[in-house]
N, C-alpha and C. Protein backbone atom coordinates (compact mmCIF):
# COMPACT_ATOMS: atom_id res chain seq x y z
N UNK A 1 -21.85 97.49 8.57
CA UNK A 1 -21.92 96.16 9.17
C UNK A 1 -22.29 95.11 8.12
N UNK A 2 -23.35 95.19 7.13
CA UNK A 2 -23.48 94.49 5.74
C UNK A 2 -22.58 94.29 4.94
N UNK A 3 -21.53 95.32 4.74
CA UNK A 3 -20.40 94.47 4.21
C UNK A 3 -19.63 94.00 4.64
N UNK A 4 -19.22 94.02 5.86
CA UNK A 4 -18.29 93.22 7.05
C UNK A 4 -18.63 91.94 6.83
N UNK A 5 -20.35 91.63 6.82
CA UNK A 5 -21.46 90.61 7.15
C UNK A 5 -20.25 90.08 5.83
N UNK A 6 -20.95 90.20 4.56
CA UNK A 6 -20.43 89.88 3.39
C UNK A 6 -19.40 89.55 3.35
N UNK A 7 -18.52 90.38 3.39
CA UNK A 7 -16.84 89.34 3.80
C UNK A 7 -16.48 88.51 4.63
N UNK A 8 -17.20 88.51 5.55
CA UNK A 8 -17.72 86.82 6.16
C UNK A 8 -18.00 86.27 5.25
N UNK A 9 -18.47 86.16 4.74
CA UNK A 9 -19.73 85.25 4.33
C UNK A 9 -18.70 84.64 3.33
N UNK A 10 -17.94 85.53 2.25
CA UNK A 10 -17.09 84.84 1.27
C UNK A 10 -15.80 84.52 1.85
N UNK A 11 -15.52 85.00 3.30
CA UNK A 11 -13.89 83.80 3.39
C UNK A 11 -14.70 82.55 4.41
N UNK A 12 -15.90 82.34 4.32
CA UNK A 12 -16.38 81.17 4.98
C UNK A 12 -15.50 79.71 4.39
N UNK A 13 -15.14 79.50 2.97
CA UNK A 13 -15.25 78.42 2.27
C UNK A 13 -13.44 78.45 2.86
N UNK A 14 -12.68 79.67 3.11
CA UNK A 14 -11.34 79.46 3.48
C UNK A 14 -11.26 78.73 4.92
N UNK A 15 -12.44 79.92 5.49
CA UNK A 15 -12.20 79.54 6.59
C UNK A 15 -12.06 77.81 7.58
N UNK A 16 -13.50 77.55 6.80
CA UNK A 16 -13.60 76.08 7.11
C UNK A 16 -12.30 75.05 6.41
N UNK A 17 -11.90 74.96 5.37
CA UNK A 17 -11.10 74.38 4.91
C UNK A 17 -9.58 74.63 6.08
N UNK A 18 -9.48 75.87 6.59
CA UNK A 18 -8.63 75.80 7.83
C UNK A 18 -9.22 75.10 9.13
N UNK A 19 -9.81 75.07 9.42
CA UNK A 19 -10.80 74.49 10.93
C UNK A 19 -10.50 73.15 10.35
N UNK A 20 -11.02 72.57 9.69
CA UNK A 20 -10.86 71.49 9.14
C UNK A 20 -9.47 71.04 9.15
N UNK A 21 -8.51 71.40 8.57
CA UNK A 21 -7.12 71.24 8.68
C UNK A 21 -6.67 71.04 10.19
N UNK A 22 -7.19 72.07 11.28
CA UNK A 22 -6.76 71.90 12.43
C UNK A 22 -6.87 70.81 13.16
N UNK A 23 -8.46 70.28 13.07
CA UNK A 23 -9.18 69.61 13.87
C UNK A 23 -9.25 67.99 13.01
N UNK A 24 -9.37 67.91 11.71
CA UNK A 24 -9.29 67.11 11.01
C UNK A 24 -10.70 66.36 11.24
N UNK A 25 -11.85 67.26 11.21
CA UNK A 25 -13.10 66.27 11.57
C UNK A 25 -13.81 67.25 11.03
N UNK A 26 -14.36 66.42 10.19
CA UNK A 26 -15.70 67.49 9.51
C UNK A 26 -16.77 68.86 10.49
N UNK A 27 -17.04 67.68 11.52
CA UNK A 27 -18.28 67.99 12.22
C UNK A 27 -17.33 69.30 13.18
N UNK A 28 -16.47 69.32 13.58
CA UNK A 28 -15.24 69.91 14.92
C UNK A 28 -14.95 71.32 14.22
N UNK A 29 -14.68 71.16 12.79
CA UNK A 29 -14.34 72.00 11.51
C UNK A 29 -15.99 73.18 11.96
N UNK A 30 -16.69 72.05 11.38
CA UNK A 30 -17.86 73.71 11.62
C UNK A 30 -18.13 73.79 12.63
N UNK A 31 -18.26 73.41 13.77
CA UNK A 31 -18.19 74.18 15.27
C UNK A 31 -17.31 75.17 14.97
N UNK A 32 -15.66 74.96 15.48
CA UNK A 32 -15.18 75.14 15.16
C UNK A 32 -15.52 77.04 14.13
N UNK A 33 -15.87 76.91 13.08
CA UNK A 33 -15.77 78.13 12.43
C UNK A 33 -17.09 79.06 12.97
N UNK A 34 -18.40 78.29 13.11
CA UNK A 34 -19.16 78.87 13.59
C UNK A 34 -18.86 79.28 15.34
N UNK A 35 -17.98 78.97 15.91
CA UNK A 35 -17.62 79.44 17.32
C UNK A 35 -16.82 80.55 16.83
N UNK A 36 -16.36 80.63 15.99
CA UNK A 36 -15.28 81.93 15.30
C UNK A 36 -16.25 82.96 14.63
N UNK A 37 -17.17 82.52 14.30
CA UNK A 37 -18.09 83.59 13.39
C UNK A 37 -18.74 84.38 14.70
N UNK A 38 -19.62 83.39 15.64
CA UNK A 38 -19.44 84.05 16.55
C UNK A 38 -19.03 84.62 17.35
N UNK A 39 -17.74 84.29 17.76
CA UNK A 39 -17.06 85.32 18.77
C UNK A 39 -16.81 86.97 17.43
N UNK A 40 -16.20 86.55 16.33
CA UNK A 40 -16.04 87.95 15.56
C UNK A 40 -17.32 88.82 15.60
N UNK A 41 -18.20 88.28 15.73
CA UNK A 41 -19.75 89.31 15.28
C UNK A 41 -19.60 89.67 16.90
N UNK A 42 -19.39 88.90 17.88
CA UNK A 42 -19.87 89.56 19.48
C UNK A 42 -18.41 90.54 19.53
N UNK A 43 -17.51 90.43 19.28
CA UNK A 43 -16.40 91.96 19.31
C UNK A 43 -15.90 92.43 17.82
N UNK A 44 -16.84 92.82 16.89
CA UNK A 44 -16.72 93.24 15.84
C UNK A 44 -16.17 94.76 16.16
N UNK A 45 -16.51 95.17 17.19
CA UNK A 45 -15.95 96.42 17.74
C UNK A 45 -13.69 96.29 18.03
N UNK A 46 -13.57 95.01 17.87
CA UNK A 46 -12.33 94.90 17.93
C UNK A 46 -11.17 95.17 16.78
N UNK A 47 -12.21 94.46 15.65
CA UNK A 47 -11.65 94.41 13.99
C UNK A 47 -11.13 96.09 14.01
N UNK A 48 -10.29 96.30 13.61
CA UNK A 48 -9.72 97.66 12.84
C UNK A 48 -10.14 97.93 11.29
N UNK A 49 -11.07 98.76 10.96
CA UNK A 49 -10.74 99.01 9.93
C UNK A 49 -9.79 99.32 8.90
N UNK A 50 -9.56 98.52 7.70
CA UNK A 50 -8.24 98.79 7.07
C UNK A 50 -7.30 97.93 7.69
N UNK A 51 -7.70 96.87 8.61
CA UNK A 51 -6.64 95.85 8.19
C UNK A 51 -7.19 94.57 8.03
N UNK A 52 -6.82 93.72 7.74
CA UNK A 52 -7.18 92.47 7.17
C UNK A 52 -8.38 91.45 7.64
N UNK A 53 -9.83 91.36 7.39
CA UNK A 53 -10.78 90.52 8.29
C UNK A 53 -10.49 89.02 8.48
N UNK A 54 -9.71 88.65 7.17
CA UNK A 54 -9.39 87.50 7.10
C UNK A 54 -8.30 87.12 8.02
N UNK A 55 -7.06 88.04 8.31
CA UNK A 55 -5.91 87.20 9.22
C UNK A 55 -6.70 87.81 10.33
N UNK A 56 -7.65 88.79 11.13
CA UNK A 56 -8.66 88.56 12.56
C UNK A 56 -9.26 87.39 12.35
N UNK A 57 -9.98 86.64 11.69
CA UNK A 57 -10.59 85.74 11.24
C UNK A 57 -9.62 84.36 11.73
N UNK A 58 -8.93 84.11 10.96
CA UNK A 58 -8.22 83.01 10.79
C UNK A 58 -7.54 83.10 12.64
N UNK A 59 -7.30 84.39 13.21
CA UNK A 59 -6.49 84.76 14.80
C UNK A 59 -7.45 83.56 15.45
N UNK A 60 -8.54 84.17 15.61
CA UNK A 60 -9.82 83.45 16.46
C UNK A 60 -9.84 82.57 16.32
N UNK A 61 -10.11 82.05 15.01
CA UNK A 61 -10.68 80.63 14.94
C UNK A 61 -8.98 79.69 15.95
N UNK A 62 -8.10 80.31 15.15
CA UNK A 62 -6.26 79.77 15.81
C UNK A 62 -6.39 79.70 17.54
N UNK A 63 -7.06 80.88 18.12
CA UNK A 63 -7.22 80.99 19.54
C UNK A 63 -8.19 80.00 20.06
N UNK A 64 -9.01 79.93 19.45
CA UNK A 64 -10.40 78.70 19.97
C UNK A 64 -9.62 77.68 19.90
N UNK A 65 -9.64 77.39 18.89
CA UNK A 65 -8.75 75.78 18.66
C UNK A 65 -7.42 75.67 19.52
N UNK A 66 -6.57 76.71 20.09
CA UNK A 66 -5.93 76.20 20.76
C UNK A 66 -6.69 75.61 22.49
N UNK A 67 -7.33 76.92 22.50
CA UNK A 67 -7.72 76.33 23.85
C UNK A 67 -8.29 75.24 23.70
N UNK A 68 -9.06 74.66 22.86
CA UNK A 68 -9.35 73.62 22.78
C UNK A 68 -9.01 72.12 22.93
N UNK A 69 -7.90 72.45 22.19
CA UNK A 69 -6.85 71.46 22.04
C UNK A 69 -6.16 71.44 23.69
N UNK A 70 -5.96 72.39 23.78
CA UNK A 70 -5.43 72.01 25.86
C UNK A 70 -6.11 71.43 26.35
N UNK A 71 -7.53 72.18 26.41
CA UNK A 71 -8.69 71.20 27.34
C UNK A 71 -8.29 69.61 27.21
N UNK A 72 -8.00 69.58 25.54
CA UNK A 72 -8.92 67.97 25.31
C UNK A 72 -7.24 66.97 25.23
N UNK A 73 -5.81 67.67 25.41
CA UNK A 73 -4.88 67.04 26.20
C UNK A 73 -5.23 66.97 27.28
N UNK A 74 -5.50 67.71 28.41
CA UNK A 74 -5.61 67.29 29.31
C UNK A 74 -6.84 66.30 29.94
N UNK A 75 -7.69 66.15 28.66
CA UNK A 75 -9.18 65.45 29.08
C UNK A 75 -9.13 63.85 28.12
N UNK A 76 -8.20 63.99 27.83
CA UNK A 76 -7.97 63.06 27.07
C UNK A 76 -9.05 62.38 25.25
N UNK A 77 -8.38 62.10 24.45
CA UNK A 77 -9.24 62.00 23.31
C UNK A 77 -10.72 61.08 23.43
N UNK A 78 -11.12 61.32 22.38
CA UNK A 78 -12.34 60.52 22.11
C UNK A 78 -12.27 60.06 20.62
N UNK A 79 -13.09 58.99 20.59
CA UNK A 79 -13.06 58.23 18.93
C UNK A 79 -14.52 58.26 18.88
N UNK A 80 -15.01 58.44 17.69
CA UNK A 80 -16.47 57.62 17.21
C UNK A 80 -16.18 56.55 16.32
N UNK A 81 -17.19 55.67 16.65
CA UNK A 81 -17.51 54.33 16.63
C UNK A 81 -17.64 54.62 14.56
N UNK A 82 -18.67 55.23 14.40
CA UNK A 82 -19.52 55.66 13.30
C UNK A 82 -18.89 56.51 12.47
N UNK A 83 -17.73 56.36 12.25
CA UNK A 83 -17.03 57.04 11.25
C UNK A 83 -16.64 55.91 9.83
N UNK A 84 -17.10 55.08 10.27
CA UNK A 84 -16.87 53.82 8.53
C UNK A 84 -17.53 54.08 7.65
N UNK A 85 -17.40 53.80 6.35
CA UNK A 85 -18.00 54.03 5.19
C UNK A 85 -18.18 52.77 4.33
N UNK A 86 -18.89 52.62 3.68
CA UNK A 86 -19.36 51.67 2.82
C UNK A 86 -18.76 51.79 1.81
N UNK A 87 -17.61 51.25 1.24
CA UNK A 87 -17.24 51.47 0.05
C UNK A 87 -17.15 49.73 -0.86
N UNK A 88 -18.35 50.82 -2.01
CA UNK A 88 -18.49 48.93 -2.73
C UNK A 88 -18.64 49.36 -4.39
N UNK A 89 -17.55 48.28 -4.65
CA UNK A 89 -17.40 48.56 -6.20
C UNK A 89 -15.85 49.02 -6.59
N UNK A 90 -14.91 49.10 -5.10
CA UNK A 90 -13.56 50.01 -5.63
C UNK A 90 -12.70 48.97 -5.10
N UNK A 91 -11.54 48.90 -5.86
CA UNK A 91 -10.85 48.28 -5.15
C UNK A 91 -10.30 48.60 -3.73
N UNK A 92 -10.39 47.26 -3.06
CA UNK A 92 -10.04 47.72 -1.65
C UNK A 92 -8.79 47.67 -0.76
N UNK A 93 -8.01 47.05 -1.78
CA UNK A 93 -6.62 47.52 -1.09
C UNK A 93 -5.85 49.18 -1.28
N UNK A 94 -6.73 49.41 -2.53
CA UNK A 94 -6.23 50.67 -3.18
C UNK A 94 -6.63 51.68 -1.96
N UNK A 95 -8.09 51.31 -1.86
CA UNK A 95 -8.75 52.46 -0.69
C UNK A 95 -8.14 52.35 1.17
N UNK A 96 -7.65 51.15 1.33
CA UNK A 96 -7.21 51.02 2.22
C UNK A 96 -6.00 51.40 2.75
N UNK A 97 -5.15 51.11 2.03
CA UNK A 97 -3.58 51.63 1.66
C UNK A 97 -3.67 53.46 1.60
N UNK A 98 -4.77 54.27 0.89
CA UNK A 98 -5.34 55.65 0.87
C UNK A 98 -5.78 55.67 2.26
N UNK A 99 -6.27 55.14 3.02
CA UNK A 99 -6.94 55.76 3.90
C UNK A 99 -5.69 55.76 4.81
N UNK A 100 -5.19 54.41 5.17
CA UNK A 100 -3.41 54.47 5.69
C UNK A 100 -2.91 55.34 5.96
N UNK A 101 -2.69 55.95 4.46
CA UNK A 101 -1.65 56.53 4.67
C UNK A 101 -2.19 57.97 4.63
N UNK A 102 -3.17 58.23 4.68
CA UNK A 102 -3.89 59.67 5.48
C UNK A 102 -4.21 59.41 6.55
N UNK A 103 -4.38 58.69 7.16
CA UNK A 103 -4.57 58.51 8.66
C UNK A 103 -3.29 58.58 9.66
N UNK A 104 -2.25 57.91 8.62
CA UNK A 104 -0.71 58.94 9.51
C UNK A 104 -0.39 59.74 9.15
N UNK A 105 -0.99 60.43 7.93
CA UNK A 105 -0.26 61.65 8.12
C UNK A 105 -1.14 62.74 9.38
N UNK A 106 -2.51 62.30 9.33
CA UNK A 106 -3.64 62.69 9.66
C UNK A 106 -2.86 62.71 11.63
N UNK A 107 -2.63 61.67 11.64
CA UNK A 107 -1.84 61.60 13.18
C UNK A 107 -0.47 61.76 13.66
N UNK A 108 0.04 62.19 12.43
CA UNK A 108 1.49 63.16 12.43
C UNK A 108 1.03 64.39 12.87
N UNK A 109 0.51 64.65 12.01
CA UNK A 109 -0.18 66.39 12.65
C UNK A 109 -0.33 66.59 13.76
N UNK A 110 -1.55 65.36 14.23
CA UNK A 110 -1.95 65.50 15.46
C UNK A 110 -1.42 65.44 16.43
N UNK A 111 0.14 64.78 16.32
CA UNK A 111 1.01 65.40 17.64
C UNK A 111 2.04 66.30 17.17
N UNK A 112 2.05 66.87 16.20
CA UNK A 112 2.92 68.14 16.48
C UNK A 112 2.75 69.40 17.48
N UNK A 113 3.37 70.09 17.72
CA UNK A 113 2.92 70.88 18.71
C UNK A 113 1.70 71.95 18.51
N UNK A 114 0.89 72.74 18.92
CA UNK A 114 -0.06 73.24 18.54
C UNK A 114 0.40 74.46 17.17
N UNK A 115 1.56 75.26 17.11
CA UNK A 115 1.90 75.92 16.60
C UNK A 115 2.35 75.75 15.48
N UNK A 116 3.24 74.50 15.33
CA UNK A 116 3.40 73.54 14.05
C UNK A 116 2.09 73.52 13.41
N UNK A 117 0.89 72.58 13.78
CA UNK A 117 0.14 72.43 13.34
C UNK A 117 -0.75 73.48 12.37
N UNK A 118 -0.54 75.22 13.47
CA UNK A 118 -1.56 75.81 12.96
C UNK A 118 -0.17 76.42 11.73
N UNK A 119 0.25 76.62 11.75
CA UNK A 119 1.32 76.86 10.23
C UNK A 119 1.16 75.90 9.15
N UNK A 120 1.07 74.80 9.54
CA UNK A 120 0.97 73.36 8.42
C UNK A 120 -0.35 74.05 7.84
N UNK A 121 -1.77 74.01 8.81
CA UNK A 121 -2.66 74.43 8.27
C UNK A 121 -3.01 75.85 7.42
N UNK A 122 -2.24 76.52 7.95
CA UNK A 122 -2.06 78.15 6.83
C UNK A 122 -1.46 77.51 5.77
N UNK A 123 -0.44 77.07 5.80
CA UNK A 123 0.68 77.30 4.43
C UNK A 123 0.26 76.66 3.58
N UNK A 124 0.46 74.69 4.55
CA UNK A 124 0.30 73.17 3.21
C UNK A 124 -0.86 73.26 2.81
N UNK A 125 -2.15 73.81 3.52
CA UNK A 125 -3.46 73.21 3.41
C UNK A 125 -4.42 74.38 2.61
N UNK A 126 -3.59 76.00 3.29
CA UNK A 126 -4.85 76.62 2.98
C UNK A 126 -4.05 77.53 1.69
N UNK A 127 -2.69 77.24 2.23
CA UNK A 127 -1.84 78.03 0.70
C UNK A 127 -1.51 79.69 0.99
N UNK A 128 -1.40 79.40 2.52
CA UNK A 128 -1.30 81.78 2.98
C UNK A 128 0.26 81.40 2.69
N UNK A 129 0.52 82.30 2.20
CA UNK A 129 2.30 82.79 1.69
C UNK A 129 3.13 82.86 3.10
N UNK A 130 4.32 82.73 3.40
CA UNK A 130 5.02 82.89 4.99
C UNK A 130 4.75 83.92 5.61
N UNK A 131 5.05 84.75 4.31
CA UNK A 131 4.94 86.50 4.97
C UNK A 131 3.25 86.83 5.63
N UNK A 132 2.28 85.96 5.06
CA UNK A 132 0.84 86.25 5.20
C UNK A 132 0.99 85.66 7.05
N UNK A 133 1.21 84.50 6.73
CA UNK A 133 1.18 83.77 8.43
C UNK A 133 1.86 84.44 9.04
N UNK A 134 3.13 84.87 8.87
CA UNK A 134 3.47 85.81 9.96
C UNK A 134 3.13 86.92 10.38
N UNK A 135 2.15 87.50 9.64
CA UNK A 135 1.52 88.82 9.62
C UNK A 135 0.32 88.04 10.72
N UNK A 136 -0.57 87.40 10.18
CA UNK A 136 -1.65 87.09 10.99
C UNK A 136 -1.39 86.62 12.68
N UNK A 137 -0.13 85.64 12.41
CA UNK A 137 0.35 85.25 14.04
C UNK A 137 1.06 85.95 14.69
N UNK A 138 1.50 87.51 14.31
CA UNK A 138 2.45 88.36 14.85
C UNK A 138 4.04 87.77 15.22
N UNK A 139 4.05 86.81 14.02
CA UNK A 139 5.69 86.57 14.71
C UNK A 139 6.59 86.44 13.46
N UNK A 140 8.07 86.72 13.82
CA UNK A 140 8.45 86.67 12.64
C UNK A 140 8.72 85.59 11.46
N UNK A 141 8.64 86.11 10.19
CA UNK A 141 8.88 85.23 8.99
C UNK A 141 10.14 83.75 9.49
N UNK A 142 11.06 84.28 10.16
CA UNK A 142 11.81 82.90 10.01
C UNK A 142 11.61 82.28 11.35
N UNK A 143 10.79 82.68 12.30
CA UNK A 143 10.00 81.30 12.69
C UNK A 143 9.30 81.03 12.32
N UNK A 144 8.17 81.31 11.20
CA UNK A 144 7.43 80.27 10.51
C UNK A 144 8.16 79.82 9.48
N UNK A 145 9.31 79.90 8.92
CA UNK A 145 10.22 79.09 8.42
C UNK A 145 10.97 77.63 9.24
N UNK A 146 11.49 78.35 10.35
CA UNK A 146 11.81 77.03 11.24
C UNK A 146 11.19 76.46 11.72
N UNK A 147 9.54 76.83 11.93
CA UNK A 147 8.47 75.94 12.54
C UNK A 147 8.04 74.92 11.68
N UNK A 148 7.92 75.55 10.41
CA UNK A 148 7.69 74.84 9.40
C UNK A 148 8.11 73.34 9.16
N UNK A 149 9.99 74.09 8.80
CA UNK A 149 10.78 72.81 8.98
C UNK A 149 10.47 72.22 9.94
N UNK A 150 10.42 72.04 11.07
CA UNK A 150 10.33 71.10 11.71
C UNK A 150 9.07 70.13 11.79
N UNK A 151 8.26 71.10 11.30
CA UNK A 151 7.26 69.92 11.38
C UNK A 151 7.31 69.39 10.76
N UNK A 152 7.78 69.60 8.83
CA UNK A 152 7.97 68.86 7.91
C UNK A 152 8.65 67.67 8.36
N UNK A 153 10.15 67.87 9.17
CA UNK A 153 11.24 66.66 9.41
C UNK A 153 10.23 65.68 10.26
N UNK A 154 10.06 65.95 11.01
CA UNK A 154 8.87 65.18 12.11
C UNK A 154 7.76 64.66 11.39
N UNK A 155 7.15 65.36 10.52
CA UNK A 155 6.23 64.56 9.54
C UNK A 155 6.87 63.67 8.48
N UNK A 156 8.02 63.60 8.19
CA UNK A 156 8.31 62.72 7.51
C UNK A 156 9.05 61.70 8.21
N UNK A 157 9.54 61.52 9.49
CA UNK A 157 10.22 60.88 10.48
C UNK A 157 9.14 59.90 10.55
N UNK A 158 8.15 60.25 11.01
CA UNK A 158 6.59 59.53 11.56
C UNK A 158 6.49 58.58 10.21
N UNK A 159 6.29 59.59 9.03
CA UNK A 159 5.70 58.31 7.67
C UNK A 159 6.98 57.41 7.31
N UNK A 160 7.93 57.63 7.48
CA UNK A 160 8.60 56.79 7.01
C UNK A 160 9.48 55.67 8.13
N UNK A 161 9.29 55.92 9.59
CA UNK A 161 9.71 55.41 10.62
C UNK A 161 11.28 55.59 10.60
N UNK A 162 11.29 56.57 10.32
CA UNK A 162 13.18 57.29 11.18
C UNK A 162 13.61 58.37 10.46
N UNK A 163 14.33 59.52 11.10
CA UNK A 163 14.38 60.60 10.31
C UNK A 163 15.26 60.52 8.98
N UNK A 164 15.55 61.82 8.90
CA UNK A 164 16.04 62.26 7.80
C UNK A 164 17.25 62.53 7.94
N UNK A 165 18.23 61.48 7.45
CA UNK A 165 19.67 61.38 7.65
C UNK A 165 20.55 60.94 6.37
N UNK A 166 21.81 61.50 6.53
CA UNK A 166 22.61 61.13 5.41
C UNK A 166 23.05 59.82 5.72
N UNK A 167 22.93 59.13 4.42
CA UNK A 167 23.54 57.96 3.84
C UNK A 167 24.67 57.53 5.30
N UNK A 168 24.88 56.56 5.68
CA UNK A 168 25.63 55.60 6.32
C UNK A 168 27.09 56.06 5.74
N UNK A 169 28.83 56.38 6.27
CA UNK A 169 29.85 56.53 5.50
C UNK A 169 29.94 54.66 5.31
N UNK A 170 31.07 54.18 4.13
CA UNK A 170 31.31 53.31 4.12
C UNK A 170 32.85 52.92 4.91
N UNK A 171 32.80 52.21 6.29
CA UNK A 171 33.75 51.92 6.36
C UNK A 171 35.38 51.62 5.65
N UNK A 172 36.49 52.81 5.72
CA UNK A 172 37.67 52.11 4.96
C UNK A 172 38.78 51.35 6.11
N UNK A 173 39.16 49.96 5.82
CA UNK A 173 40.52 49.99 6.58
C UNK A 173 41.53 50.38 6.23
N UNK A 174 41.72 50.67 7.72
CA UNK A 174 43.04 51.20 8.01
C UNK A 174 44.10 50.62 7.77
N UNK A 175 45.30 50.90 7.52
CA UNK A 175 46.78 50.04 7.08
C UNK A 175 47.89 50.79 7.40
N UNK A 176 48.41 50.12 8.35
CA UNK A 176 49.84 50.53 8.96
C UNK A 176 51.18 50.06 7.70
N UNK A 177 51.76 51.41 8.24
CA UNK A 177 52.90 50.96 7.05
C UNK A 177 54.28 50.54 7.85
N UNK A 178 54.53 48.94 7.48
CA UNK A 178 55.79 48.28 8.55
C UNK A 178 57.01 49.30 7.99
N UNK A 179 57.90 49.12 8.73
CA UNK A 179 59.15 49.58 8.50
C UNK A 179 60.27 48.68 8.71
């Protein structure tokens, strides 16, 4: 059980950096992992030895956060007031224009579908290989290929305000030949 403990303990810094990715809030992030640490320690009797603690790990925390995320569609969001920062001494269009444009991408995410999201967060954020995510989510490699894509097209639809389309043809006229 001490070294189980221990390999907790060192994919903590992955783990959160995924929670974080999901939830996109510091404070939500460690709930969030600590609701995962706990549920793994209360059915540690579930883990299989000899296969991976980290993709059980990363399952849970994926399962919490979804239910979560249902509840709080159907309960609708919340904002804090107290999320501003004092920034003095930097330029402030630079930081503003930065915060911008993480804040849509930040709310691209946030409406992709739950499954999009938790792939964005394995692959873009935490760097698991396709074959790894599909191992951990039990599904196959080329739907987390096509899930992927799509969220990518949709995330770039959102930042740039319209998708991803080829070039316009250039109109030719037409010319009848008299006889």
């Amino acid at each position: 059980m001490d070294e189980i403990q221990s390999r907790m303990i060192e994919l903590l810094p992955r783990l959160r950096r995924f929670a974080f990715a999901l939830t996109g809030d510091r404070d939500k992030a460690d709930d969030l992992v600590q609701d995962t640490c706990e549920r793994a320690l209360a059915h540690l009797d579930q883990w299989k030895p000899g296969t991976s603690l980290d993709s059980w790990m990363y399952r849970i925390a994926q399962n919490i956060w979804v239910d979560h995320h249902r509840g709080r569609r159907s309960q609708g969001e919340q904002s804090a007031l107290d999320e501003l920062e004092n920034v003095v001494g930097v330029d402030g269009r630079n930081v503003t224009e930065s915060r911008l444009l993480l804040s849509a991408v930040n709310e691209g995410i946030s409406r992709l579908p739950a499954e999009q999201q938790v792939l964005v967060a394995m692959v873009c954020v935490e760097g698991i290989s396709y074959k790894e995510a599909a191992s951990i989510l039990g599904i196959p490699i080329g739907t987390v290929m096509s899930r992927l894509s799509r969220a990518r097209q949709t995330l770039y639809s959102a930042l740039t305000d319209g998708p991803l389309e080829a070039p316009t043809p250039i109109p030719v006229p037409v010319t009848t030949r008299e006889r």
